[in-house]
PDB file of N, CA and C in Angstrom:
ATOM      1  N   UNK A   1      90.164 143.608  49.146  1.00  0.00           N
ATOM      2  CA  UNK A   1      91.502 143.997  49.558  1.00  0.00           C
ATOM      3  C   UNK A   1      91.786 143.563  50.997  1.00  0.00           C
ATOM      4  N   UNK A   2      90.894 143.845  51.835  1.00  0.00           N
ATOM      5  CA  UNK A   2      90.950 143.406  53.237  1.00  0.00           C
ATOM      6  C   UNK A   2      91.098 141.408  53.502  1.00  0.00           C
ATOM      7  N   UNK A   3      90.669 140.879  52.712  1.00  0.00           N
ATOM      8  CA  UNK A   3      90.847 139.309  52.506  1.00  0.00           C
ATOM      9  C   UNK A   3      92.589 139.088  52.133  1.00  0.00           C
ATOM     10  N   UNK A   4      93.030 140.092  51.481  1.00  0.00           N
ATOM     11  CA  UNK A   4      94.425 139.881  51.092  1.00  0.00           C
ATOM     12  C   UNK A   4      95.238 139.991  52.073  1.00  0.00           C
ATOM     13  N   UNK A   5      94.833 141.210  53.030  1.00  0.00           N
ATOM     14  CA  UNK A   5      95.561 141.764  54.128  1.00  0.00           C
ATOM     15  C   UNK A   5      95.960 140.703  55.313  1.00  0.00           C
ATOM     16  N   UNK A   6      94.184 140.287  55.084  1.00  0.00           N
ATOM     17  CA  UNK A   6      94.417 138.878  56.494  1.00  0.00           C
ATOM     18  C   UNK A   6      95.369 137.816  56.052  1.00  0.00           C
ATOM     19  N   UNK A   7      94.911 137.643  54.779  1.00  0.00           N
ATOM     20  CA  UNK A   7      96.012 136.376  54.482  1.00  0.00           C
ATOM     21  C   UNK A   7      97.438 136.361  54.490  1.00  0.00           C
ATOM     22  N   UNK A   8      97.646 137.826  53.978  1.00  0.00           N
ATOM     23  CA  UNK A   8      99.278 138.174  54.636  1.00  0.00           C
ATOM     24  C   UNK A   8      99.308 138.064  56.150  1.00  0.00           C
ATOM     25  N   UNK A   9      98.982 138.525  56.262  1.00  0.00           N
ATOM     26  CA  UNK A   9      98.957 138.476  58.219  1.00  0.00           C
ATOM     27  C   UNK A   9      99.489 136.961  58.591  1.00  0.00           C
ATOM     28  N   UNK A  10      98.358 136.284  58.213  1.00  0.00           N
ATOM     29  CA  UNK A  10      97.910 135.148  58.511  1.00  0.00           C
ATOM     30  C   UNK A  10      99.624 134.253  58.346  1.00  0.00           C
ATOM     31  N   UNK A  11      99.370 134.282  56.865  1.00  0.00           N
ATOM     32  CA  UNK A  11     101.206 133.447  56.692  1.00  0.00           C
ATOM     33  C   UNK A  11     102.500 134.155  56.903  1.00  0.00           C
ATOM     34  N   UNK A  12     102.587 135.436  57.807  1.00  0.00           N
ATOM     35  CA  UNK A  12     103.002 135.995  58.403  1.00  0.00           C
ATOM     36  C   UNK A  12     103.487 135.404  59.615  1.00  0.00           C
ATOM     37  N   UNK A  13     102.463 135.037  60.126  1.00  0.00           N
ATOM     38  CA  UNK A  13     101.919 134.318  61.485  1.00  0.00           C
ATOM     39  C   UNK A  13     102.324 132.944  61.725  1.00  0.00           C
ATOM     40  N   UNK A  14     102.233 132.564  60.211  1.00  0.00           N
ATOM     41  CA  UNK A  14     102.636 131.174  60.584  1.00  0.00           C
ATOM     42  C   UNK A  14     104.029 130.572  60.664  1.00  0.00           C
ATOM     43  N   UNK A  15     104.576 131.810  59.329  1.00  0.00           N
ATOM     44  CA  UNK A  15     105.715 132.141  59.183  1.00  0.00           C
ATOM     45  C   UNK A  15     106.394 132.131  60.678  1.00  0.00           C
ATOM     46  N   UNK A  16     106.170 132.869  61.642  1.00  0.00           N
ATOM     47  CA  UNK A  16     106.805 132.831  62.770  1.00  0.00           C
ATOM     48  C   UNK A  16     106.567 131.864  63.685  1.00  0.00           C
ATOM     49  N   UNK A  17     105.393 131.522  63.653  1.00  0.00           N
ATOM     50  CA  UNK A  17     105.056 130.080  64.623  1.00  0.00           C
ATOM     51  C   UNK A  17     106.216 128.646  63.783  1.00  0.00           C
ATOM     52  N   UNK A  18     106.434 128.499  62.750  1.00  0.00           N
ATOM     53  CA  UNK A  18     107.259 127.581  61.953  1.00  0.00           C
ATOM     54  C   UNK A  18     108.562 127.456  62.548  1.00  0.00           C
ATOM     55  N   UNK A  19     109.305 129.209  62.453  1.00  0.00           N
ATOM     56  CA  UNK A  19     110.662 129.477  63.297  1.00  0.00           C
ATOM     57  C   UNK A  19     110.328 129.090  64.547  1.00  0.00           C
ATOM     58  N   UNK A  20     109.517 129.582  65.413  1.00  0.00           N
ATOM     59  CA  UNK A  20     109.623 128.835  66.570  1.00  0.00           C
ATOM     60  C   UNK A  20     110.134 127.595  66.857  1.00  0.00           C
ATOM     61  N   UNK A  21     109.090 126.932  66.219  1.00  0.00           N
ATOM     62  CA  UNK A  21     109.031 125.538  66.324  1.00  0.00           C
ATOM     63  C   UNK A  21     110.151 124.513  65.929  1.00  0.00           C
ATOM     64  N   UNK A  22     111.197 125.660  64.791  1.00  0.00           N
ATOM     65  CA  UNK A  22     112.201 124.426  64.176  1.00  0.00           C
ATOM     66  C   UNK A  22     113.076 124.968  65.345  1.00  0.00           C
ATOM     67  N   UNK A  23     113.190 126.372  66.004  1.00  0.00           N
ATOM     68  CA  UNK A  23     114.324 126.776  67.175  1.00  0.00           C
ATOM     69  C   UNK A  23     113.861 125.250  68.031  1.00  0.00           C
ATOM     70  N   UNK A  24     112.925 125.389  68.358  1.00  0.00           N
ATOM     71  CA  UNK A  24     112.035 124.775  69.711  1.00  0.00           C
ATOM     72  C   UNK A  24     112.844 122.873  69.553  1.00  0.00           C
ATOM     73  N   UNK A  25     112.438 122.644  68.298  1.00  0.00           N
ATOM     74  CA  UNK A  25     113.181 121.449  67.942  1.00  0.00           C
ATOM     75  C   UNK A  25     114.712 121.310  67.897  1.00  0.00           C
ATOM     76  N   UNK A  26     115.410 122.478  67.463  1.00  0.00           N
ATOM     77  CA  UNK A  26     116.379 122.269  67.569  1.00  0.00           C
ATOM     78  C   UNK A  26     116.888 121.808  68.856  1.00  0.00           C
ATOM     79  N   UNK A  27     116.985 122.795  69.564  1.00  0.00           N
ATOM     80  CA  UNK A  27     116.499 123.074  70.889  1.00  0.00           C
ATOM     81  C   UNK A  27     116.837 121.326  71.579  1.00  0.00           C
ATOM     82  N   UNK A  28     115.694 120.917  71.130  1.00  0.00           N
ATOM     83  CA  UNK A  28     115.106 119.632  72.170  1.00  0.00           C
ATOM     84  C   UNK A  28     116.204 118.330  71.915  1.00  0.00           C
ATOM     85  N   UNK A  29     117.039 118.596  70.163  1.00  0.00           N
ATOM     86  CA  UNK A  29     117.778 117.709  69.485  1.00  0.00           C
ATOM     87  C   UNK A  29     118.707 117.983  70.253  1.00  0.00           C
ATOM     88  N   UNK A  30     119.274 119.281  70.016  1.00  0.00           N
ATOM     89  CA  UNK A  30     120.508 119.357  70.759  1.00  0.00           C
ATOM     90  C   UNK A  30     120.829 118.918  72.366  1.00  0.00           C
ATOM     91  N   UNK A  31     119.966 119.299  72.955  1.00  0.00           N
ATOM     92  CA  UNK A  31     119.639 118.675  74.419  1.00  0.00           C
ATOM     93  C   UNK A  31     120.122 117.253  74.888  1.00  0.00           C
ATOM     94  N   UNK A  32     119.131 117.058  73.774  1.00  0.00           N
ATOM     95  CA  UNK A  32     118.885 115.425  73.642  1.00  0.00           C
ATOM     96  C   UNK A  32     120.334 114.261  73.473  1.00  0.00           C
ATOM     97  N   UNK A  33     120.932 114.672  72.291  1.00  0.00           N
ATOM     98  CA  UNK A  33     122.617 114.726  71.993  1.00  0.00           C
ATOM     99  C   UNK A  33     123.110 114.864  73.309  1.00  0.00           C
ATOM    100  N   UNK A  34     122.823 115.780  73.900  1.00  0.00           N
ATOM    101  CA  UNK A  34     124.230 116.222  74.785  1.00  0.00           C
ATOM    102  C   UNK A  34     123.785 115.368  75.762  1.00  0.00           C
ATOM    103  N   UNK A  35     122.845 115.053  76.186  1.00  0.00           N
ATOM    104  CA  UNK A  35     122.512 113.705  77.428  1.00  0.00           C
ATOM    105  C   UNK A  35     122.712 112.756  77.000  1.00  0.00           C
ATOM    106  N   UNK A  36     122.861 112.049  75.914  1.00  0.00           N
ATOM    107  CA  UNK A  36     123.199 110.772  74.992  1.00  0.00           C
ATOM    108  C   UNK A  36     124.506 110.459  75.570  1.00  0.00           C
ATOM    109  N   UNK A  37     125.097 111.568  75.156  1.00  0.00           N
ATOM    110  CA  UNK A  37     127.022 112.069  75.289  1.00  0.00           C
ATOM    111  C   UNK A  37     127.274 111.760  76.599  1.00  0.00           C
ATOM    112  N   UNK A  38     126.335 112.546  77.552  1.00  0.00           N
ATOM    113  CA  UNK A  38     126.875 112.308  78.840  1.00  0.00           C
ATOM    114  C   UNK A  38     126.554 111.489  79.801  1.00  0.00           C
ATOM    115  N   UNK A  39     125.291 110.716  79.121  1.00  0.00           N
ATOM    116  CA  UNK A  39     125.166 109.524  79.752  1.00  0.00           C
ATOM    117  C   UNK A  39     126.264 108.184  79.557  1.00  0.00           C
ATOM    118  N   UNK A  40     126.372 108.243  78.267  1.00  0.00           N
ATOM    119  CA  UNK A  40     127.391 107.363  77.746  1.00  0.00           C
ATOM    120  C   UNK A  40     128.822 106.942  78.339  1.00  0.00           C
ATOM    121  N   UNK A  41     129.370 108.628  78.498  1.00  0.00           N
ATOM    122  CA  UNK A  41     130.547 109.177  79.528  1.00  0.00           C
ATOM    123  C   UNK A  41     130.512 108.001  81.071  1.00  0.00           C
ATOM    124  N   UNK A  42     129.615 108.405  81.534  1.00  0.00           N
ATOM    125  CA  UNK A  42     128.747 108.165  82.645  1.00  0.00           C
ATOM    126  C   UNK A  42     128.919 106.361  83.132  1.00  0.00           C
ATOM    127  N   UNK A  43     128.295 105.980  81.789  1.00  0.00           N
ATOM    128  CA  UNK A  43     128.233 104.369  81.464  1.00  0.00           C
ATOM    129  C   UNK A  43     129.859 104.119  81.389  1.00  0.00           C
ATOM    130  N   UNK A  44     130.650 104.270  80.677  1.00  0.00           N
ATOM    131  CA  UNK A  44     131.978 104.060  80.561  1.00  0.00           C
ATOM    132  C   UNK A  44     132.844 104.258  81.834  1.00  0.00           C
ATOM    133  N   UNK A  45     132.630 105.310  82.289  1.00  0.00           N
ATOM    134  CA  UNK A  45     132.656 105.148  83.845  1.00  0.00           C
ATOM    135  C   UNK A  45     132.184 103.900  84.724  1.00  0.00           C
ATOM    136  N   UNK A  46     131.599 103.958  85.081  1.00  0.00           N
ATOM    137  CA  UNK A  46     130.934 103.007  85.679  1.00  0.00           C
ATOM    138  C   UNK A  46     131.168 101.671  85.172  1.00  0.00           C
ATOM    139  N   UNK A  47     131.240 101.258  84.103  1.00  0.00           N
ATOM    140  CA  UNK A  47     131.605 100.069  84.068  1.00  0.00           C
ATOM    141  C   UNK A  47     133.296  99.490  83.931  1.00  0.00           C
ATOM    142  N   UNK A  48     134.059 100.536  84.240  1.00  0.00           N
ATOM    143  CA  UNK A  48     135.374 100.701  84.665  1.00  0.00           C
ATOM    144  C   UNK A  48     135.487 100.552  85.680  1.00  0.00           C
ATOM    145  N   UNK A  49     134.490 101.396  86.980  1.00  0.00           N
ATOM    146  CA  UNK A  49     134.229 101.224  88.011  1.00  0.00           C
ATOM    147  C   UNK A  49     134.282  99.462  88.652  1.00  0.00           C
ATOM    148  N   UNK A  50     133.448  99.107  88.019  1.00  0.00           N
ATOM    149  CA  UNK A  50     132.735  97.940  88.384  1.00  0.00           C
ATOM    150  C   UNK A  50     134.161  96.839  87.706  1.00  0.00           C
ATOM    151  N   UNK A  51     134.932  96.970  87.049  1.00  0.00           N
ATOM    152  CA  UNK A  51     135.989  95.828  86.704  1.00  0.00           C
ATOM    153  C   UNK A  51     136.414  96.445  87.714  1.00  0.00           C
ATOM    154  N   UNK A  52     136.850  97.559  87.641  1.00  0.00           N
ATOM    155  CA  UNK A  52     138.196  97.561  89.455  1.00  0.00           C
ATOM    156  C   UNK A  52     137.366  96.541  90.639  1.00  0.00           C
ATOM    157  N   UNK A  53     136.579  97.201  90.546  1.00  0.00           N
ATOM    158  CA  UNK A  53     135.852  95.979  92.150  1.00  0.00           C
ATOM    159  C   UNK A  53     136.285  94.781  91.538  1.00  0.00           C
ATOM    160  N   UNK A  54     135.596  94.282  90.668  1.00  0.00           N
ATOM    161  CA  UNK A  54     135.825  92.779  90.690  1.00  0.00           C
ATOM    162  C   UNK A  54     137.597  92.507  90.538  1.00  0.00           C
TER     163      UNK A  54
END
């Protein structure tokens, strides 16, 4: 009975380390996106910039 207990535990455990990890990813995607976005912004700028000079 005690072998059953751990193993619940256990994928219990992992169960929550899993959520972490897809938050954790989300997380890093979404981030990731939004610097894409605002680098891009950034670039479009700047190379607007750079026709006015010339």
């Amino acid at each position: 009975m005690d072998r059953i207990l751990t193993d619940w535990q256990r994928r219990d455990d992992l169960e929550a380390l899993q959520l972490l990890l897809r938050r954790m990813v989300q997380d890093i995607n979404r981030f990731s996106d939004e610097a894409r976005n605002r680098l891009a912004t950034l670039n479009q700028k700047l190379v607007m910039l750079e026709r006015n000079i010339k």
